[in-house]
PDB file of N, CA and C in Angstrom:
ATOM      1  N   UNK A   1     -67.690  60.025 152.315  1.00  0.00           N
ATOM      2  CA  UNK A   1     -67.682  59.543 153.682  1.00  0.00           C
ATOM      3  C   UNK A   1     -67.685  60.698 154.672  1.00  0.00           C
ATOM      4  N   UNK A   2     -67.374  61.922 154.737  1.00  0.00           N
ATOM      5  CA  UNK A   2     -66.801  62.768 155.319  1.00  0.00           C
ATOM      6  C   UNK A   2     -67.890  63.678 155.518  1.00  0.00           C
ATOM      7  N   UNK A   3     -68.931  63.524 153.982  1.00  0.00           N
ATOM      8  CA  UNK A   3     -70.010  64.283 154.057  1.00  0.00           C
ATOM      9  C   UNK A   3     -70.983  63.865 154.489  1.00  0.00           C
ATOM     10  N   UNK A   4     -71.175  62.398 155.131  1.00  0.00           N
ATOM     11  CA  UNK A   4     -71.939  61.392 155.541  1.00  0.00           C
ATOM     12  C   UNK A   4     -71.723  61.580 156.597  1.00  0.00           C
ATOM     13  N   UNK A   5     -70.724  61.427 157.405  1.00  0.00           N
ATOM     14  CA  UNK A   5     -70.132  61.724 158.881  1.00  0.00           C
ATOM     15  C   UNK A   5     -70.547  62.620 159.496  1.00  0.00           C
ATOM     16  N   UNK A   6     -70.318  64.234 158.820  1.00  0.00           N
ATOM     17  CA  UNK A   6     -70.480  65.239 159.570  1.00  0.00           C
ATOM     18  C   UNK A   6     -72.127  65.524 159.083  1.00  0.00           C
ATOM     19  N   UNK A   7     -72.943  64.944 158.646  1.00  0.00           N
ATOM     20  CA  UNK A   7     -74.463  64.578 157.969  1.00  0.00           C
ATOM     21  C   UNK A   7     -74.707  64.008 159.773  1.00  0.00           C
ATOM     22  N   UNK A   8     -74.570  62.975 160.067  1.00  0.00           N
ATOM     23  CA  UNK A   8     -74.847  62.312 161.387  1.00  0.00           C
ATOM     24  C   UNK A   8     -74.481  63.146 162.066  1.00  0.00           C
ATOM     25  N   UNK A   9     -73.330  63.796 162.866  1.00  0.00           N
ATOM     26  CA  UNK A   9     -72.926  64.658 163.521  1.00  0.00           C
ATOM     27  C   UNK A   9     -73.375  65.845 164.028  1.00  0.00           C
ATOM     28  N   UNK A  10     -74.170  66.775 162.715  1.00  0.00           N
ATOM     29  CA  UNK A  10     -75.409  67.683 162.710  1.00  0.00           C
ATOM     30  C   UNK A  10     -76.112  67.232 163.377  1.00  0.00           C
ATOM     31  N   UNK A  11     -76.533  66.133 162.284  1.00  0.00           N
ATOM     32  CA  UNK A  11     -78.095  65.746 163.388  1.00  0.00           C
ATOM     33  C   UNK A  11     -78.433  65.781 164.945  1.00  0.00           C
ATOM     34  N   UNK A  12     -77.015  64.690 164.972  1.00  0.00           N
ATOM     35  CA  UNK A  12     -77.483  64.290 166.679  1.00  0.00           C
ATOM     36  C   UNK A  12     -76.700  65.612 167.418  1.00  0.00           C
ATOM     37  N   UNK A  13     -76.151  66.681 167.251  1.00  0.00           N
ATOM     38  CA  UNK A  13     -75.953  68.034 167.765  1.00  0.00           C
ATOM     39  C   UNK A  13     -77.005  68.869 167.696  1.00  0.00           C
ATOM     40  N   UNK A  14     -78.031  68.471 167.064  1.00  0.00           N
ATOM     41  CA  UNK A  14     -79.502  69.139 167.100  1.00  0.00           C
ATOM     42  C   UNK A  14     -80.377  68.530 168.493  1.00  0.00           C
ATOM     43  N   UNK A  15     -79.945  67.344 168.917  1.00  0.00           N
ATOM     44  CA  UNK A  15     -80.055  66.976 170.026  1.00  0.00           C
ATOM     45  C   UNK A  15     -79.426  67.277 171.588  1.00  0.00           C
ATOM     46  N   UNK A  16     -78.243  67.723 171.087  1.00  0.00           N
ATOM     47  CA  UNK A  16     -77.510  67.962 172.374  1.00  0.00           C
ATOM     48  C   UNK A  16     -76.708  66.860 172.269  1.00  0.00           C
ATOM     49  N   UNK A  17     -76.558  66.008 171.123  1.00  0.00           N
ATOM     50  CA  UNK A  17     -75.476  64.710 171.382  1.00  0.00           C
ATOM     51  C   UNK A  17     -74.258  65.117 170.794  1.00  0.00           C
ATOM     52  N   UNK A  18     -73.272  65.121 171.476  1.00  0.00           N
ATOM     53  CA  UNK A  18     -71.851  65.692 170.352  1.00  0.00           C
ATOM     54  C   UNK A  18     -70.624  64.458 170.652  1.00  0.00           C
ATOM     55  N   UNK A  19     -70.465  64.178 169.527  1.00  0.00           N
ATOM     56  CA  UNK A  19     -69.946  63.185 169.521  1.00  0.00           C
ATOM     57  C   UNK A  19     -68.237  63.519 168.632  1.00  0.00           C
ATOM     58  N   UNK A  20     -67.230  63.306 168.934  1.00  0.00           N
ATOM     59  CA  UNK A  20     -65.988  63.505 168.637  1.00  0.00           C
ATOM     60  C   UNK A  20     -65.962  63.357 167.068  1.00  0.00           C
ATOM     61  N   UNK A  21     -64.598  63.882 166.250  1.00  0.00           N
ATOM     62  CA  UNK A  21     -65.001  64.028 164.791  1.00  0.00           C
ATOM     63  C   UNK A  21     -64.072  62.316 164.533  1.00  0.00           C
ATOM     64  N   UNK A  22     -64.173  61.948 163.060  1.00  0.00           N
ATOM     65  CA  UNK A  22     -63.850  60.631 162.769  1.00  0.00           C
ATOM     66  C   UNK A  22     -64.590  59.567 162.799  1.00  0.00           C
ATOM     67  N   UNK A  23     -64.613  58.791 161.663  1.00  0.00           N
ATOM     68  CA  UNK A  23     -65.726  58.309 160.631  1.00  0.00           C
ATOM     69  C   UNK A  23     -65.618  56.850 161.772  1.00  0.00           C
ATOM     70  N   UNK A  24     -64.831  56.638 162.266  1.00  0.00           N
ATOM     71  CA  UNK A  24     -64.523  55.302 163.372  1.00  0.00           C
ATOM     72  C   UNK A  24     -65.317  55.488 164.885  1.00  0.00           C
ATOM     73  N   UNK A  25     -65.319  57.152 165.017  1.00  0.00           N
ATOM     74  CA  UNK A  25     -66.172  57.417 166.246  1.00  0.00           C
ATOM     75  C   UNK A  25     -67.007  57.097 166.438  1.00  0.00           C
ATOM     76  N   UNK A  26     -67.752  57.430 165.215  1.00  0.00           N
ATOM     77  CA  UNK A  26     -69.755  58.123 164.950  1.00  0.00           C
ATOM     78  C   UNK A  26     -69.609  56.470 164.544  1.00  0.00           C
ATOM     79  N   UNK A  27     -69.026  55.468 163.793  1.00  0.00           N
ATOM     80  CA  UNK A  27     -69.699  54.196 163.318  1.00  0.00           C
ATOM     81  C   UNK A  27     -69.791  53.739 164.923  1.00  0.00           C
ATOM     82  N   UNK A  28     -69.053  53.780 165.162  1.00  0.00           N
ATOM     83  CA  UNK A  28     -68.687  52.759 167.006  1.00  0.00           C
ATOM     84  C   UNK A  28     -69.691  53.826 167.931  1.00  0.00           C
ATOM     85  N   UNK A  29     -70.263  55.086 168.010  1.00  0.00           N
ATOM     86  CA  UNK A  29     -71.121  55.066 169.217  1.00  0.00           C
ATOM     87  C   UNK A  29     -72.326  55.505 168.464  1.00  0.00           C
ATOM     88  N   UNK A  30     -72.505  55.310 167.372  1.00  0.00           N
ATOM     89  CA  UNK A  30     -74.066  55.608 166.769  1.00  0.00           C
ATOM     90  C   UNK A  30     -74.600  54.203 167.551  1.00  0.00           C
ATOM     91  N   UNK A  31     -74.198  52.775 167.470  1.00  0.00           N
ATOM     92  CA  UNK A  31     -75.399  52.498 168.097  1.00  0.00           C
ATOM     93  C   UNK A  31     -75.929  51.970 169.113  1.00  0.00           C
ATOM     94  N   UNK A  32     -74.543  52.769 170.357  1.00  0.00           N
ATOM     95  CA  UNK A  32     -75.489  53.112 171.773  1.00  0.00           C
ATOM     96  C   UNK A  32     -76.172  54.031 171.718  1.00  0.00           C
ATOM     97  N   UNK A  33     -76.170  55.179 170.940  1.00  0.00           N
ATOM     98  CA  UNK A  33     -77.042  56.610 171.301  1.00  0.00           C
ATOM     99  C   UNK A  33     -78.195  55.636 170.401  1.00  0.00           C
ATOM    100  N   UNK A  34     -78.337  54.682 169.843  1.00  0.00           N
ATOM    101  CA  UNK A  34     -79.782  54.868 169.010  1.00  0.00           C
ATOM    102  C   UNK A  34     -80.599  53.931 170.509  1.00  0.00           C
ATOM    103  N   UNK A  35     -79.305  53.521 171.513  1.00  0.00           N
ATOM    104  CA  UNK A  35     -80.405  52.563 172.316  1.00  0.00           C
ATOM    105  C   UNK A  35     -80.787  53.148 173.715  1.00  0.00           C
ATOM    106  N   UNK A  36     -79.658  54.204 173.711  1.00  0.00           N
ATOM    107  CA  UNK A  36     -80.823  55.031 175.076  1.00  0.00           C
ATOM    108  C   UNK A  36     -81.272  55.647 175.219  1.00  0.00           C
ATOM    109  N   UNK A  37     -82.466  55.347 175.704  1.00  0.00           N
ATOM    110  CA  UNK A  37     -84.143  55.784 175.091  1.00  0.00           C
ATOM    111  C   UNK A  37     -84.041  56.924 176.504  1.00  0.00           C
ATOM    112  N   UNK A  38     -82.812  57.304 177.022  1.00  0.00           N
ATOM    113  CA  UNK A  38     -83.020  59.186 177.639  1.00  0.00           C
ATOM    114  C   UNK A  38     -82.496  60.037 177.043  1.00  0.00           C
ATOM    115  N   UNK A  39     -82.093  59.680 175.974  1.00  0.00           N
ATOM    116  CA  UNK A  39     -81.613  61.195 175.165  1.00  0.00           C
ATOM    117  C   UNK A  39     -82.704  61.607 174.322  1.00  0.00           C
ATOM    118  N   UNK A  40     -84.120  60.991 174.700  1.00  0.00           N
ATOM    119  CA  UNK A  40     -85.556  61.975 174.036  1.00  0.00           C
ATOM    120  C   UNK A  40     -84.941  61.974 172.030  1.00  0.00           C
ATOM    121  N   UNK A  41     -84.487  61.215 171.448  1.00  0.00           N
ATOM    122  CA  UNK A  41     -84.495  60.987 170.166  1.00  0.00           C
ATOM    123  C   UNK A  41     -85.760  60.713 169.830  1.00  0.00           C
ATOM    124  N   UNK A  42     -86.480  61.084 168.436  1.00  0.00           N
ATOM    125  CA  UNK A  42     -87.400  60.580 168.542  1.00  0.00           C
ATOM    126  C   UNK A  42     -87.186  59.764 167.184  1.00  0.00           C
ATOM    127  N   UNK A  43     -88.285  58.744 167.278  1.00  0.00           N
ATOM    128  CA  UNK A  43     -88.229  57.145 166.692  1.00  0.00           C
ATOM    129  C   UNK A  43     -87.890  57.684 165.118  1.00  0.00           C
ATOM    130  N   UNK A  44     -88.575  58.858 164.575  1.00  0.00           N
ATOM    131  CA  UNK A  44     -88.348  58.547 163.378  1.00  0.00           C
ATOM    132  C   UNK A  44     -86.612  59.054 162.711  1.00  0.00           C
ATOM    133  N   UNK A  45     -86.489  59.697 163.994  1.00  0.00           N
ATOM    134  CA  UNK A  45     -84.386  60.109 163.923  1.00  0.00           C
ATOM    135  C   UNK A  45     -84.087  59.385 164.358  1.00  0.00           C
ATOM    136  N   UNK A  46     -84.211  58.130 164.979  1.00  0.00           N
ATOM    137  CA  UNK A  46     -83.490  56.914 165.297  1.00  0.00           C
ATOM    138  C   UNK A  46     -83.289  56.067 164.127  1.00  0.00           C
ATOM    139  N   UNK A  47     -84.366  56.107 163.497  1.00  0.00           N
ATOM    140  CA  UNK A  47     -84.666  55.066 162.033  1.00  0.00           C
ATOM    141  C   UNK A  47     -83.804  55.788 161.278  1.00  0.00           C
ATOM    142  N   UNK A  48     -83.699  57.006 160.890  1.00  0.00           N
ATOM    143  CA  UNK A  48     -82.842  57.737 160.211  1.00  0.00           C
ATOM    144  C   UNK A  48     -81.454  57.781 159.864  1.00  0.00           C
ATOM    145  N   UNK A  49     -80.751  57.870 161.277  1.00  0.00           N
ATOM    146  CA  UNK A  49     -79.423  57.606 161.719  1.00  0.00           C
ATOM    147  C   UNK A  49     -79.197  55.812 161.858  1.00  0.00           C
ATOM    148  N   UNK A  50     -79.840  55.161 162.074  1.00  0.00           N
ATOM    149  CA  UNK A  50     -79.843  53.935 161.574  1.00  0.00           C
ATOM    150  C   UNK A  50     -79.294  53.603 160.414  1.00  0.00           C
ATOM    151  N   UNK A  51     -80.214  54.169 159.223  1.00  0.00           N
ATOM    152  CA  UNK A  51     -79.639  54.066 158.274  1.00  0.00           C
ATOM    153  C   UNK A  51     -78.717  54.600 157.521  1.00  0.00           C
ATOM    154  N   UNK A  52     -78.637  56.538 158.139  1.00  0.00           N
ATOM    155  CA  UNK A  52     -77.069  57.064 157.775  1.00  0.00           C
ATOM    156  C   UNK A  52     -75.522  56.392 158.542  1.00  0.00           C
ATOM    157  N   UNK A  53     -75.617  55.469 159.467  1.00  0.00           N
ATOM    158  CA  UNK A  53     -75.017  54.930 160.000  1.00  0.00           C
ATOM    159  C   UNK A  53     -74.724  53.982 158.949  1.00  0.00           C
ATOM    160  N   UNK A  54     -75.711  52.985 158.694  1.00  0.00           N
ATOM    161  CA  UNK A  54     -75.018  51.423 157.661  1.00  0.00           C
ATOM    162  C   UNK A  54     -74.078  52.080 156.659  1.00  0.00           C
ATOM    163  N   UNK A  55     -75.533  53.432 156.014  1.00  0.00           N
ATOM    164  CA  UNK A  55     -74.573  53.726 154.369  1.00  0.00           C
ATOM    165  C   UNK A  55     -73.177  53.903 155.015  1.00  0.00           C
ATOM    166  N   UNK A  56     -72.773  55.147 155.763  1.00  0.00           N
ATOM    167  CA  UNK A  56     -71.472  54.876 156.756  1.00  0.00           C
ATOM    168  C   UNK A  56     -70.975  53.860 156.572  1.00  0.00           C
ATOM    169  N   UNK A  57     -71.354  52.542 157.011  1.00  0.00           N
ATOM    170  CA  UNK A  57     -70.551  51.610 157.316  1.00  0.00           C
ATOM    171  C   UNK A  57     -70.090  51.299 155.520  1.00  0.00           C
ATOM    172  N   UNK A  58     -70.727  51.228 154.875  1.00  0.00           N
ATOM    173  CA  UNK A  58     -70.569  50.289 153.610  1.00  0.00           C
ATOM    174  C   UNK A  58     -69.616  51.243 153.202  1.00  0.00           C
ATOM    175  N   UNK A  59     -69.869  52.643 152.782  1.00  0.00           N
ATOM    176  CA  UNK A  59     -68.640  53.530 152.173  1.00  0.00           C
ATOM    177  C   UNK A  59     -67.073  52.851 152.810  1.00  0.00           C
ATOM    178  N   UNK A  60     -67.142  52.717 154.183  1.00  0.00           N
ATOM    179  CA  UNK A  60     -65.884  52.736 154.349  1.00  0.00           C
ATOM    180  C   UNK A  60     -65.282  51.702 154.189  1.00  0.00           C
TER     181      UNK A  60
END
């Protein structure tokens, strides 16, 4: 879970998105950042984190 977490966390810090540490954070605001379309994400890292998000969800 932890390596899944900070897996999402990278990512969207490759963006400029930094999001607080804890596996309750990143599940609860992954998916406003996947819906506003001004943080220039592009579609196929939205689909991505989409789905590192669920596996997220199911581990925990």
């Amino acid at each position: 879970r932890t390596a899944q977490a900070n897996q999402i966390r990278g990512l969207l810090s490759e963006f400029g998105i930094v999001i607080p540490q804890g596996i309750r954070s990143i599940i609860n605001r992954v998916p406003g950042i996947l819906e506003d379309a001004g943080n220039d994400l592009p579609g196929s890292m939205r689909h991505l984190l989409k789905q590192l998000n669920d596996h997220l969800k199911q581990l925990s």
